[in-house]
C-alpha atoms as a PDB file:
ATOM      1  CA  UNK A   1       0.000   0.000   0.000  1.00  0.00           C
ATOM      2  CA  UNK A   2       1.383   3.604  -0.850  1.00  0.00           C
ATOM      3  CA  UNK A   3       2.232   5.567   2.280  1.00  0.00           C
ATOM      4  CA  UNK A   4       0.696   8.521  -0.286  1.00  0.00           C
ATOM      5  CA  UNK A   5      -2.695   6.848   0.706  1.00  0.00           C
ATOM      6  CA  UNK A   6      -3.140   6.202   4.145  1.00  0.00           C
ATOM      7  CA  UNK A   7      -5.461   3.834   5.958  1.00  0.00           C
ATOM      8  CA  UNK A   8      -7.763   5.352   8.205  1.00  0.00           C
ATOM      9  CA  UNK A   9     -10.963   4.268  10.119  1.00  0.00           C
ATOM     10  CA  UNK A  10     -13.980   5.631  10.583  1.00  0.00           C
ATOM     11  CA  UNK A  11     -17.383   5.142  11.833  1.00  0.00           C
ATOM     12  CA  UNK A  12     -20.237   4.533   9.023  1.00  0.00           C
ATOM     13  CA  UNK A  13     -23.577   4.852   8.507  1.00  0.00           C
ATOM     14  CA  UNK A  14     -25.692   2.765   6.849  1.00  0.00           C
ATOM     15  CA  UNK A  15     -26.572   4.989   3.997  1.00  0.00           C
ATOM     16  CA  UNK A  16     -22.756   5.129   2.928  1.00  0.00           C
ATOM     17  CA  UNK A  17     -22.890   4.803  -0.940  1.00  0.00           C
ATOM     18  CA  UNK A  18     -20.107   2.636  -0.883  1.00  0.00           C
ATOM     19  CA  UNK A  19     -20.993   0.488   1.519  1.00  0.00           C
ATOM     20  CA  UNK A  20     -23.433  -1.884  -1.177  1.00  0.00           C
ATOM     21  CA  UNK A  21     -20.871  -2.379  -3.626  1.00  0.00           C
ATOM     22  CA  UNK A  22     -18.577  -3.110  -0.888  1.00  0.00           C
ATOM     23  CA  UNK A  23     -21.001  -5.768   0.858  1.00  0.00           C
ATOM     24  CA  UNK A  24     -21.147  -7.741  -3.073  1.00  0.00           C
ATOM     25  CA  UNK A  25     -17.708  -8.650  -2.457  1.00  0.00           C
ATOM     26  CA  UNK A  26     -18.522 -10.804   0.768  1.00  0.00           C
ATOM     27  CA  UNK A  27     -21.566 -12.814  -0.087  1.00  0.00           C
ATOM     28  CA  UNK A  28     -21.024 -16.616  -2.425  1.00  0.00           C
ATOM     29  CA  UNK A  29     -23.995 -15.446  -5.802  1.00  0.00           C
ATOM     30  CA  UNK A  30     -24.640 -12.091  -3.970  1.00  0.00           C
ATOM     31  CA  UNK A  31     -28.577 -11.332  -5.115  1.00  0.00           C
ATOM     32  CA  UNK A  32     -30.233  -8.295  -3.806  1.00  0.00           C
ATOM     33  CA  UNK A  33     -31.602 -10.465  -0.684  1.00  0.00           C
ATOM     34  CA  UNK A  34     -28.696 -11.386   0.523  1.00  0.00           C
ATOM     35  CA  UNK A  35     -27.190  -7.553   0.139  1.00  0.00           C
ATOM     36  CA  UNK A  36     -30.399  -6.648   1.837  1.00  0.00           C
ATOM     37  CA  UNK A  37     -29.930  -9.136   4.661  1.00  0.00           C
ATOM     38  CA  UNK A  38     -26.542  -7.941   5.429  1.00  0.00           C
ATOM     39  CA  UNK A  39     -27.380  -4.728   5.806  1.00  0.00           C
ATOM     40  CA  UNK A  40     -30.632  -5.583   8.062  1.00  0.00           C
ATOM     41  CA  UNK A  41     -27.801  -7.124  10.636  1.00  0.00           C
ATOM     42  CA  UNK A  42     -25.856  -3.994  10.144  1.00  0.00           C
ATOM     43  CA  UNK A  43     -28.991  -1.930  10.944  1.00  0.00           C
ATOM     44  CA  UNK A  44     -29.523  -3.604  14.185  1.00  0.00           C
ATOM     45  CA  UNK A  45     -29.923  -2.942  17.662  1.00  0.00           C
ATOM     46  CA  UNK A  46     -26.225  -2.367  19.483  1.00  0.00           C
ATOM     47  CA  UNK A  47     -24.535  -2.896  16.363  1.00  0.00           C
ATOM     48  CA  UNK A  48     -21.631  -0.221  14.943  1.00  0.00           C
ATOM     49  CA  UNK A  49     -19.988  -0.385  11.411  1.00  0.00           C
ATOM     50  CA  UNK A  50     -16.479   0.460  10.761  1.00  0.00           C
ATOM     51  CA  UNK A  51     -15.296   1.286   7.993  1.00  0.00           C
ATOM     52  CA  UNK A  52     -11.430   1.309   6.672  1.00  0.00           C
ATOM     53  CA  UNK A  53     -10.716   3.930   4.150  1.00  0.00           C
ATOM     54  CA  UNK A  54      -7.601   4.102   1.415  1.00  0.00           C
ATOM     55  CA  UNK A  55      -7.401   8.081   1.141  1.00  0.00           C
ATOM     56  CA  UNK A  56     -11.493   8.589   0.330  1.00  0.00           C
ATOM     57  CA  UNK A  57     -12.104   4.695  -0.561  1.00  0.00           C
ATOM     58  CA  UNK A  58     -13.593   2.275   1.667  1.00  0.00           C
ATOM     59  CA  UNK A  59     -12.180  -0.395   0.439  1.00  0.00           C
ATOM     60  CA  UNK A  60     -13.443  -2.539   4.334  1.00  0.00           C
ATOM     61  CA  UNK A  61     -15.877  -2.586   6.377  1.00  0.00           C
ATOM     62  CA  UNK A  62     -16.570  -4.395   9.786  1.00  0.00           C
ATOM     63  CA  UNK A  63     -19.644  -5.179  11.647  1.00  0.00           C
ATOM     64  CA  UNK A  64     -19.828  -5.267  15.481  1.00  0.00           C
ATOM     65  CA  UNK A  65     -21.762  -5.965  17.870  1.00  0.00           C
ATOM     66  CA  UNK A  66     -21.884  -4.342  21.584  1.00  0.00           C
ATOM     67  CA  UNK A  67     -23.085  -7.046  24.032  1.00  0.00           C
ATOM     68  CA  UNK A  68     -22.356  -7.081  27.895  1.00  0.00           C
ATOM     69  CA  UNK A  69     -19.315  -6.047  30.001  1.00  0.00           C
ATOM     70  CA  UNK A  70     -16.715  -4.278  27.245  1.00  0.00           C
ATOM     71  CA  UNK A  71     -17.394  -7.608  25.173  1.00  0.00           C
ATOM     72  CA  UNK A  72     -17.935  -7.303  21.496  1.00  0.00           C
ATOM     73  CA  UNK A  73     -18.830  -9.714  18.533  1.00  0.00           C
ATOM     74  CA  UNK A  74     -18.278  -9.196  15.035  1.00  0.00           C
ATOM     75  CA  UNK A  75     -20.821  -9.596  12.870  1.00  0.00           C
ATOM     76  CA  UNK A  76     -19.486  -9.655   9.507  1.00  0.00           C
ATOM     77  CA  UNK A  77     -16.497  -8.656   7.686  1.00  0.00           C
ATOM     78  CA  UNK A  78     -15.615  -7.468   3.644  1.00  0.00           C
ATOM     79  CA  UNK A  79     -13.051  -6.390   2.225  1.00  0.00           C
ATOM     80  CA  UNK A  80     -12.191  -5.581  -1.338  1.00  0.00           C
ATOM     81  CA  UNK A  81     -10.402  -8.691  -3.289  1.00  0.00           C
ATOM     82  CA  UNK A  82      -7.437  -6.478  -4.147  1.00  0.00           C
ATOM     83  CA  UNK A  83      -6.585  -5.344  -1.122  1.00  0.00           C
ATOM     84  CA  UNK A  84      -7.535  -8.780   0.635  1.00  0.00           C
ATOM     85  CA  UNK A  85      -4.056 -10.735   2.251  1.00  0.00           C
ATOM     86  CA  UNK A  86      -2.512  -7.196   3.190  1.00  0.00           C
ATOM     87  CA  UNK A  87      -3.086  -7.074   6.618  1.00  0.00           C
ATOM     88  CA  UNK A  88      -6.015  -4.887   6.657  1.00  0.00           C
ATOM     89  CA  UNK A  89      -8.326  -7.690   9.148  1.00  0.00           C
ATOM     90  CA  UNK A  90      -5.584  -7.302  11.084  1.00  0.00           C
ATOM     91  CA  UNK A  91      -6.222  -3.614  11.650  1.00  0.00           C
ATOM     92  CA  UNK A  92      -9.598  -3.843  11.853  1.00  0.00           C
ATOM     93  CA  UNK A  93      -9.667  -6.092  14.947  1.00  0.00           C
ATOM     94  CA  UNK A  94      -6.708  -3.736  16.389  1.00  0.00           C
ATOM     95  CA  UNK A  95      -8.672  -0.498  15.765  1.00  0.00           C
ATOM     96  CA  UNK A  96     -11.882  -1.873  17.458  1.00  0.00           C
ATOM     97  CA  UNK A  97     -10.181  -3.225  20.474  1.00  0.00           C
ATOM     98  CA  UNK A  98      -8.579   0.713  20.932  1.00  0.00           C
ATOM     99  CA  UNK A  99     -11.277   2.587  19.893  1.00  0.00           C
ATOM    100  CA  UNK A 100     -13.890   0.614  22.087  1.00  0.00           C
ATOM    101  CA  UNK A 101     -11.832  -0.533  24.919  1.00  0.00           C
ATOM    102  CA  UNK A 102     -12.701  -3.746  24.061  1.00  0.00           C
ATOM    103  CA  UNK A 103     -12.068  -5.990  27.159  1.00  0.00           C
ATOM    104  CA  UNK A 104     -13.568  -9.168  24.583  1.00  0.00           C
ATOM    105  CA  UNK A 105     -13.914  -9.384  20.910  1.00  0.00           C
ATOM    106  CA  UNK A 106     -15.815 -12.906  19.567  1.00  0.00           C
ATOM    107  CA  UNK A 107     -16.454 -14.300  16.498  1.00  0.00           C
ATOM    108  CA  UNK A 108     -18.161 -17.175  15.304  1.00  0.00           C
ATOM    109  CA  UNK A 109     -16.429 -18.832  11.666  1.00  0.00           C
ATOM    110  CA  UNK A 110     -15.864 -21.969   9.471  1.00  0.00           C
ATOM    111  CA  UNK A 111     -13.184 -23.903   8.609  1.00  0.00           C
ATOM    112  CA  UNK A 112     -13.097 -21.586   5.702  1.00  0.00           C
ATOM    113  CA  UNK A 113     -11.643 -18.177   7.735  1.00  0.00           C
ATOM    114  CA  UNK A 114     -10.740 -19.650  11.867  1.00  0.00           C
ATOM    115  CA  UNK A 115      -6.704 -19.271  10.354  1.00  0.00           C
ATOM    116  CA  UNK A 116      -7.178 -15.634   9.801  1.00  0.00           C
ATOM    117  CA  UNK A 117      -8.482 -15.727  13.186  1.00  0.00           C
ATOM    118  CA  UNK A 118      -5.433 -18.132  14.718  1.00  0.00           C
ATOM    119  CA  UNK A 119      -3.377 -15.778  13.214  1.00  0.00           C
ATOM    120  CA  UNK A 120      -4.210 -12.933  14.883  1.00  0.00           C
ATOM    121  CA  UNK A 121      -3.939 -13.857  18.106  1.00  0.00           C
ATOM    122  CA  UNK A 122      -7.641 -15.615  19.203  1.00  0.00           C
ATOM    123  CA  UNK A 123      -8.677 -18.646  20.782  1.00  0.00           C
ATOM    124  CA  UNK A 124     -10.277 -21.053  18.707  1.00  0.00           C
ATOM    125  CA  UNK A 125     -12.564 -23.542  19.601  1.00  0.00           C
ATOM    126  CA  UNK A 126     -14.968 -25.679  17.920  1.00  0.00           C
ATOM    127  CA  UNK A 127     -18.358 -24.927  19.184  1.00  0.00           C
ATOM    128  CA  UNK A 128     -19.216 -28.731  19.008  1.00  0.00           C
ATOM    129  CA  UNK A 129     -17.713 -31.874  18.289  1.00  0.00           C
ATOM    130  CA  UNK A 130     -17.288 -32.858  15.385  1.00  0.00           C
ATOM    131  CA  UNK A 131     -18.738 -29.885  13.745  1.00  0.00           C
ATOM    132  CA  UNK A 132     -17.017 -27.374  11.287  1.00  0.00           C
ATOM    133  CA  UNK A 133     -17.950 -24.385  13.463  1.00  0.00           C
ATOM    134  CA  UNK A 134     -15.707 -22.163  15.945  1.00  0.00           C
ATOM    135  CA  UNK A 135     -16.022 -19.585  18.367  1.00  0.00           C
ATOM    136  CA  UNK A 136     -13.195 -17.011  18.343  1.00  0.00           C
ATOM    137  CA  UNK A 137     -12.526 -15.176  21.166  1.00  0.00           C
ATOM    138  CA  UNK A 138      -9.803 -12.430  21.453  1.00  0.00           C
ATOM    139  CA  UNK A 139      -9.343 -11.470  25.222  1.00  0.00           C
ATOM    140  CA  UNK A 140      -7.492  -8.800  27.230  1.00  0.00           C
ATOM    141  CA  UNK A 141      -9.127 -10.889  30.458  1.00  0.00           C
ATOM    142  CA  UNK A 142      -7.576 -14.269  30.721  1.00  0.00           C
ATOM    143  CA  UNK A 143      -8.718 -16.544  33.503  1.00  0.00           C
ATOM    144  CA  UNK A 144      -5.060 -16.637  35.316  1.00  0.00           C
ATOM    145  CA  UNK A 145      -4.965 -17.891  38.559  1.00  0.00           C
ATOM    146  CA  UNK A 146      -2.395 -17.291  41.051  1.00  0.00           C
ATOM    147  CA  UNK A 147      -0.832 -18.852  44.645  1.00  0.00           C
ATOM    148  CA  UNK A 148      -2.250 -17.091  47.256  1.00  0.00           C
ATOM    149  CA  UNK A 149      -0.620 -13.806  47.899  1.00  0.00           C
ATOM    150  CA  UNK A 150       0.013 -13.056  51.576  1.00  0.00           C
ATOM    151  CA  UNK A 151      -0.815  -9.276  50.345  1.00  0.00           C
ATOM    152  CA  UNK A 152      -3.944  -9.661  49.184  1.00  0.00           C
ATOM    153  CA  UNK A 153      -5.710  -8.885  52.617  1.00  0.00           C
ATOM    154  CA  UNK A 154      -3.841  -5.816  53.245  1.00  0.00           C
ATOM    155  CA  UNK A 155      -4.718  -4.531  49.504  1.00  0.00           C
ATOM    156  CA  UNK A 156      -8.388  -5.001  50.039  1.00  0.00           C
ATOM    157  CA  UNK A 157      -7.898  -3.407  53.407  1.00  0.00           C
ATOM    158  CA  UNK A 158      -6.512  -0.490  51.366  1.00  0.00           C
ATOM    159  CA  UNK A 159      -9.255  -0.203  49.275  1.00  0.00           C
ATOM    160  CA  UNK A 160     -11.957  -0.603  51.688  1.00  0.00           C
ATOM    161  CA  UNK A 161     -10.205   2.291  53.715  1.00  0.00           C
ATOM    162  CA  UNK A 162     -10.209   4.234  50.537  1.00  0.00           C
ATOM    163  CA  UNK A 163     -13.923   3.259  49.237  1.00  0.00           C
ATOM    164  CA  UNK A 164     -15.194   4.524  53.141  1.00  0.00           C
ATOM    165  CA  UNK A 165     -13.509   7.882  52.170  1.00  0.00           C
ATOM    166  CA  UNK A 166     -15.386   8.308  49.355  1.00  0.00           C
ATOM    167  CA  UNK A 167     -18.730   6.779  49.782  1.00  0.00           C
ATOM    168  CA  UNK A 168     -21.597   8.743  52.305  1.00  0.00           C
ATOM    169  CA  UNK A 169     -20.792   6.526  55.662  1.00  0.00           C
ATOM    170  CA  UNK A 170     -24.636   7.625  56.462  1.00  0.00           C
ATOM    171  CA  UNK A 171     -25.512   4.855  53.750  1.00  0.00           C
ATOM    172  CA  UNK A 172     -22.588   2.505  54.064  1.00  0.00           C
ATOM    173  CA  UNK A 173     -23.769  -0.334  56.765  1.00  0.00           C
ATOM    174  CA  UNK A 174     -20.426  -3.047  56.184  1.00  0.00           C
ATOM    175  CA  UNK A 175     -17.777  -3.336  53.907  1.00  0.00           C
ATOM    176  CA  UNK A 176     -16.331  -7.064  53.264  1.00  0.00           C
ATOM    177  CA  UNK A 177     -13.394  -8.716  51.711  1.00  0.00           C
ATOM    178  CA  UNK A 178     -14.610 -11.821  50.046  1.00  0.00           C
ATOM    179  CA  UNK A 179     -14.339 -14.036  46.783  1.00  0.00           C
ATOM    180  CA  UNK A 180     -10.751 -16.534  46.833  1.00  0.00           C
ATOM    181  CA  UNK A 181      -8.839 -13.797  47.655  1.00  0.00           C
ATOM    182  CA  UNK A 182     -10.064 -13.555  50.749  1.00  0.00           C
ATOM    183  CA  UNK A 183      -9.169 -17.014  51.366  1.00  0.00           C
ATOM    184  CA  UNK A 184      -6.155 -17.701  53.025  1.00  0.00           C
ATOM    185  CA  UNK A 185      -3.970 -20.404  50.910  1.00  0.00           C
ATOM    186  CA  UNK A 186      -6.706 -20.442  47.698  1.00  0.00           C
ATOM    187  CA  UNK A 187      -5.463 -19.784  44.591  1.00  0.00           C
ATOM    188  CA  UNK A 188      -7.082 -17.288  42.889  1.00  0.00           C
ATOM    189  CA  UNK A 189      -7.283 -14.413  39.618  1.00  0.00           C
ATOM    190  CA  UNK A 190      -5.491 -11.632  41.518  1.00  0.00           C
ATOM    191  CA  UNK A 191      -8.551  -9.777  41.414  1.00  0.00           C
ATOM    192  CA  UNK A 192      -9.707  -8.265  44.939  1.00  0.00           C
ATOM    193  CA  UNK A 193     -13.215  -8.484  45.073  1.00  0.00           C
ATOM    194  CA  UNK A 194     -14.797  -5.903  48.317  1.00  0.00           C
ATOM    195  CA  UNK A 195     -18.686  -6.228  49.260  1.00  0.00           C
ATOM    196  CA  UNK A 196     -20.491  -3.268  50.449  1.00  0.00           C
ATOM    197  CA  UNK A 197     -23.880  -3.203  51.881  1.00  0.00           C
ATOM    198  CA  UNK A 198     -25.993  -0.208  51.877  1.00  0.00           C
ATOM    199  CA  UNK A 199     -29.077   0.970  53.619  1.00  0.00           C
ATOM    200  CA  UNK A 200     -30.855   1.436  50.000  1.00  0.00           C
ATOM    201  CA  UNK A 201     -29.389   0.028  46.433  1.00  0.00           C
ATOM    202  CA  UNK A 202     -31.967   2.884  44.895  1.00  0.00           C
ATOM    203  CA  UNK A 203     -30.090   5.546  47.434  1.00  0.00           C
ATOM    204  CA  UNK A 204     -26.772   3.810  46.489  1.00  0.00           C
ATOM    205  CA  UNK A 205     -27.130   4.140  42.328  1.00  0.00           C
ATOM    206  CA  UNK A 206     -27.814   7.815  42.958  1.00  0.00           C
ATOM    207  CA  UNK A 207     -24.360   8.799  44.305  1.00  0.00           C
ATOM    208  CA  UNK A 208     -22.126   5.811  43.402  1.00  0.00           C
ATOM    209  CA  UNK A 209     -22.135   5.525  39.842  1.00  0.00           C
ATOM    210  CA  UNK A 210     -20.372   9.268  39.900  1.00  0.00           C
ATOM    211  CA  UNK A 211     -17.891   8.468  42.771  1.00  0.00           C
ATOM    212  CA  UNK A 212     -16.779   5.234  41.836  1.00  0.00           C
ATOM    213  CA  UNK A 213     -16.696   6.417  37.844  1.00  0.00           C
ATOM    214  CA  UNK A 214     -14.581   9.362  38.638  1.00  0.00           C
ATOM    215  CA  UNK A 215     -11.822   7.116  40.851  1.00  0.00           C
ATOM    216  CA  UNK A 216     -11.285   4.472  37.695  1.00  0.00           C
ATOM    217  CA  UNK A 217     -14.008   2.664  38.364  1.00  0.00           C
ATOM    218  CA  UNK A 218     -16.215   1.432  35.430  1.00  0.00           C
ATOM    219  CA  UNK A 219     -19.977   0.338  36.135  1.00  0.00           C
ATOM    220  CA  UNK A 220     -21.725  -2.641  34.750  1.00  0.00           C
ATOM    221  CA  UNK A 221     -24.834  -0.734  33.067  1.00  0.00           C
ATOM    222  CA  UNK A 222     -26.303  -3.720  31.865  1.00  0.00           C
ATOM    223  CA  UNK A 223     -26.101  -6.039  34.808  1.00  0.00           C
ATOM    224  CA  UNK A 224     -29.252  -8.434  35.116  1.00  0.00           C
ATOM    225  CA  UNK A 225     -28.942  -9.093  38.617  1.00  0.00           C
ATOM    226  CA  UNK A 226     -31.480  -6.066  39.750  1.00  0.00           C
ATOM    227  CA  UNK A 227     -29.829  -7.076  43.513  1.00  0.00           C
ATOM    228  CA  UNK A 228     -26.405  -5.774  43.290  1.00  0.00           C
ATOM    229  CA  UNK A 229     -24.419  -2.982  41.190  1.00  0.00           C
ATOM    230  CA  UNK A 230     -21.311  -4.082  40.078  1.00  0.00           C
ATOM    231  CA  UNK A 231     -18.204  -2.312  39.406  1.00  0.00           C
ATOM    232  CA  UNK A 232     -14.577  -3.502  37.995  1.00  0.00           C
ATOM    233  CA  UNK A 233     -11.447  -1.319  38.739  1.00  0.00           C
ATOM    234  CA  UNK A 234      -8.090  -1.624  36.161  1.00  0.00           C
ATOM    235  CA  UNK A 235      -9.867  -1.644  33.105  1.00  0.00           C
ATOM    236  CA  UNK A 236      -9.560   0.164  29.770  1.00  0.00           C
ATOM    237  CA  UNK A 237      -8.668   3.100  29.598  1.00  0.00           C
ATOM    238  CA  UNK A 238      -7.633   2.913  33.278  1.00  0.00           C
ATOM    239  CA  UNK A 239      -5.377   0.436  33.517  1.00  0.00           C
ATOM    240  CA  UNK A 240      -4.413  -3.351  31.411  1.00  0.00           C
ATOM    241  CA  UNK A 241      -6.362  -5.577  33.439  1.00  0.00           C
ATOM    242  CA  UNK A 242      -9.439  -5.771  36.281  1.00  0.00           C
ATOM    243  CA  UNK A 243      -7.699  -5.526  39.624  1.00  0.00           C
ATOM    244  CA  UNK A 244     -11.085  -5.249  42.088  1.00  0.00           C
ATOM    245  CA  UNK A 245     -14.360  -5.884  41.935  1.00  0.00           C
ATOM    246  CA  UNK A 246     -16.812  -3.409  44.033  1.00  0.00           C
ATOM    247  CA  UNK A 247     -20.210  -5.273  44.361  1.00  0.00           C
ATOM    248  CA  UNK A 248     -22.889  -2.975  46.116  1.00  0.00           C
ATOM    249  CA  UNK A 249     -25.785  -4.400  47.705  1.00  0.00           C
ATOM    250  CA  UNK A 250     -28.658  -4.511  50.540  1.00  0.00           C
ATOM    251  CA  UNK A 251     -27.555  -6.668  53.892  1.00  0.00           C
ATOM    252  CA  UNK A 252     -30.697  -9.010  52.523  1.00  0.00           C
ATOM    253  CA  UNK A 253     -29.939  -9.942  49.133  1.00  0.00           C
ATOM    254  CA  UNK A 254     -28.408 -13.367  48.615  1.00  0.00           C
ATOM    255  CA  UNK A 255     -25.372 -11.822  47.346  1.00  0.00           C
ATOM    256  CA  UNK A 256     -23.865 -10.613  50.730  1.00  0.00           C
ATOM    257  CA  UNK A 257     -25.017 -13.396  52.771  1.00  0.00           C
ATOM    258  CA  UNK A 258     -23.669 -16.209  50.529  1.00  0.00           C
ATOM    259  CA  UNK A 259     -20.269 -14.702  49.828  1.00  0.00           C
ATOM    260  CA  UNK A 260     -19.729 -14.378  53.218  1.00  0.00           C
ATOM    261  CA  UNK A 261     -21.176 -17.398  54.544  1.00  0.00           C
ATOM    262  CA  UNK A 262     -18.694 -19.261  51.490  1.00  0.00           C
ATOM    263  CA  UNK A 263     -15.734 -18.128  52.312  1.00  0.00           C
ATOM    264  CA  UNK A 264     -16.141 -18.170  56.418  1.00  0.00           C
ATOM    265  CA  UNK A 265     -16.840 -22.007  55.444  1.00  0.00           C
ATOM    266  CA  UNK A 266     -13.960 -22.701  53.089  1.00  0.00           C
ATOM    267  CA  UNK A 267     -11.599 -20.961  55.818  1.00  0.00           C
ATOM    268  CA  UNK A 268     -13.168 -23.478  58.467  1.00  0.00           C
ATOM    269  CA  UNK A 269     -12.899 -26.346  56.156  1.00  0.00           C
ATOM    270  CA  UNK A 270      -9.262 -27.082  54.212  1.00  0.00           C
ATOM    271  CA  UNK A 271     -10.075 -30.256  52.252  1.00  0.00           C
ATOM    272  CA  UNK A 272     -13.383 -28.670  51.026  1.00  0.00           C
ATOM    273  CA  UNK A 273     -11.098 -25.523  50.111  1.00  0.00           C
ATOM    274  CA  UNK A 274      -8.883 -27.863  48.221  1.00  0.00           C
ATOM    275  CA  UNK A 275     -11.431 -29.444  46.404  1.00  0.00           C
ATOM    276  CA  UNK A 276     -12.271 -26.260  45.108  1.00  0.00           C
ATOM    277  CA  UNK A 277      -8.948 -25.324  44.006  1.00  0.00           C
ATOM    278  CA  UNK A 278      -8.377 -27.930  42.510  1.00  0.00           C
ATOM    279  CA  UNK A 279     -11.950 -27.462  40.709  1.00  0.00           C
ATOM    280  CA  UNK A 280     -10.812 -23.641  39.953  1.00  0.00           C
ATOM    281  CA  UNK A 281      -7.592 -25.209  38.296  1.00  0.00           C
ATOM    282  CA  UNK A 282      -9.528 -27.555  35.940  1.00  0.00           C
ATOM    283  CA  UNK A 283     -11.970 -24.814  34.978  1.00  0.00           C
ATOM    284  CA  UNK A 284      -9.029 -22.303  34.243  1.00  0.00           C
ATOM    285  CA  UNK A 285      -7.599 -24.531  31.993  1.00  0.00           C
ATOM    286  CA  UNK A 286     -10.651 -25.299  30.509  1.00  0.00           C
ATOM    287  CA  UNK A 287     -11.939 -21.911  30.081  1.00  0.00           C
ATOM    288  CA  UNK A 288      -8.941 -19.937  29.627  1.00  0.00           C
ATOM    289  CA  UNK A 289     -10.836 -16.979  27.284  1.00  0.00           C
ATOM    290  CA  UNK A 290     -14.064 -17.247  28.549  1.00  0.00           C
ATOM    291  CA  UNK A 291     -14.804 -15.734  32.227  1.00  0.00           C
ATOM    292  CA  UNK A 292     -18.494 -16.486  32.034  1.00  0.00           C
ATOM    293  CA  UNK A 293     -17.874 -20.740  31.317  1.00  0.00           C
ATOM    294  CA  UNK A 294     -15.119 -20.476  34.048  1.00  0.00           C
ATOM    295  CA  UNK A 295     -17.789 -18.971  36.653  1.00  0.00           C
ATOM    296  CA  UNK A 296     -20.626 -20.957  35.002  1.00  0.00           C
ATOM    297  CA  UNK A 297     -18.363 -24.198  36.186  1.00  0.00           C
ATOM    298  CA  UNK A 298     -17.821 -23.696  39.925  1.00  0.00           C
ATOM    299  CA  UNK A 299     -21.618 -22.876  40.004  1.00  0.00           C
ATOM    300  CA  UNK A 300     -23.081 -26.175  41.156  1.00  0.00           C
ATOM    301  CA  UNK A 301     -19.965 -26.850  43.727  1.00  0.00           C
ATOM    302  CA  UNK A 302     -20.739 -23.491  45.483  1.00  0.00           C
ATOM    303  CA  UNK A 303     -24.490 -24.318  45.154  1.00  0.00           C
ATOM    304  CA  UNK A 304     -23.919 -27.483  47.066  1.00  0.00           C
ATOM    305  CA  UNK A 305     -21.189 -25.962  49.628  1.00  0.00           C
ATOM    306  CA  UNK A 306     -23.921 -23.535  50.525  1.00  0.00           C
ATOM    307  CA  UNK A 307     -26.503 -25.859  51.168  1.00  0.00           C
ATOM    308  CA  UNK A 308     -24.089 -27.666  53.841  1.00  0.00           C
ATOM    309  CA  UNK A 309     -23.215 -24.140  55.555  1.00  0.00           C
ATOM    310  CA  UNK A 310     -27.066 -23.738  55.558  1.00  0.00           C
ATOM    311  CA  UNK A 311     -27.426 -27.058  57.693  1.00  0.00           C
ATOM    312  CA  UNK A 312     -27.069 -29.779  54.613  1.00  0.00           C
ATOM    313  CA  UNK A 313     -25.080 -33.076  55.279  1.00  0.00           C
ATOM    314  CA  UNK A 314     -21.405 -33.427  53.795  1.00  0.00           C
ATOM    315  CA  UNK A 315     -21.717 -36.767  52.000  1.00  0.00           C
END
């Protein structure tokens, strides 16, 4: 490519009067329904087109998809045939992870195109056996798990001191240190995860969203679970990886009493503990790219260890 004519990105609409001609070159007997059905998906809900420009052409354009948590999806991708093989997918997926602070980009493929995708650096996986299909995922949050770090109390200590600076003490009620961290000898995703219970969650998404946001904090919007706000510090633009979790929630929701009542039973029972490290390891391994399949897999073993701190029978 001619440095004279440099590649830039830029955000399109669907109305671009390139963007049809461009869309011909992706599609196997392109007919005006197919076209058509493209650009319905590109039309959607949560979905953003980017388009790569040689001086004024667009000679690319990538669909994406904005789900939950800084995770992304692309959609579809086309690219002129003579400038195909010049590094130009490449650039796209580099340009959306910057520009969007992409903490996951995913992409579901054939056998046809899961090399370009091995190429550039994402996990590959075949979504079922036997099959020809793959989910790509391209992650800036691996699920690495570390030996227990003898700091890891006095960090959360830190940033519980620091959170009770910030936050109204007239609606803070208890602030916790929980998740494996909090574990003595568990190994764990050095992520410090702090529980704080307030007097009101309505009261609470009144004044914390601005605090927490303006201390490099980054809200989950789009949580489902109505119980709890969420927040994640050390991500994009902020910093290269999560460090703490700040979950924010009413002394009766299920959420403070079972993290509590988990890890005050793991600390009084070891060779339950080291069943579930050793359960943590297998799921890490497992589910190295995908945080909500690693969670997803401790599930029914903290389902069951909470039924025996609740009075249930150890079998």
């Amino acid at each position: 490519m001619s440095s004279n004519n440099p590649i830039h990105f830029c955000v399109l609409e669907t109305s671009h009067p390139e963007l049809r001609g461009l869309i011909v070159h992706s599609i196997n007997s392109p007919t005006d329904k197919k076209i058509e059905e493209v650009l319905k998906g590109y039309r959607a809900e949560n979905h953003v087109i980017l388009g790569c420009l040689l001086g004024a052409r667009l000679v690319g354009v990538m669909s994406i998809e904005k789900q939950l948590d800084l995770k992304y999806s692309i959609k579809h991708i086309a690219i002129l045939p003579e400038h195909r093989l010049q590094g130009i997918g490449r650039q796209f997926v580099d340009e959306v992870m910057q520009r969007f602070q992409v903490n996951k980009l995913v992409a579901e493929t054939d056998d046809t195109t899961v090399g370009f995708y091995r190429a550039i650096g994402f996990h590959c996986d075949l979504k079922e056996k036997d099959s020809h299909h793959y989910l790509c995922t391209l992650s800036h949050d691996k699920i690495l798990l570390e030996i227990y770090n003898p700091q890891w109390p006095k960090m959360a200590q830190d940033e519980m001191d620091f959170l009770r600076s910030l936050l109204p003490s007239a609606h803070i009620l208890d602030i916790q240190h929980v998740g494996s961290t909090a574990i003595p000898g568990m190994i764990a995703k050095p992520v410090i995860d702090i529980q704080i219970a307030v007097d009101s969650l309505v009261a609470a998404q009144h004044f914390a969203i601005n605090i927490l946001e303006s201390h490099g904090y980054v809200y989950w919007y789009n949580n489902p679970d109505k119980e709890r706000m969420l927040f994640v510090k050390g991500m994009p633009p902020y910093g290269e990886r999560r460090t703490h979790h700040v979950h924010i929630c009413e002394l009766s929701c299920n959420q403070w009493q079972n993290k509590i009542l988990f890890r005050d039973f793991l600390i009084a029972h070891p060779l339950i503990a080291k069943e579930y490290m050793a359960l943590k390891t297998e799921s890490a391994e497992k589910h190295t790219y995908d945080r909500e399949k690693y969670t997803d897999a401790k599930k029914l073993f903290v389902e069951e260890v909470l039924n025996i701190a609740n009075g249930g029978k150890i079998d």
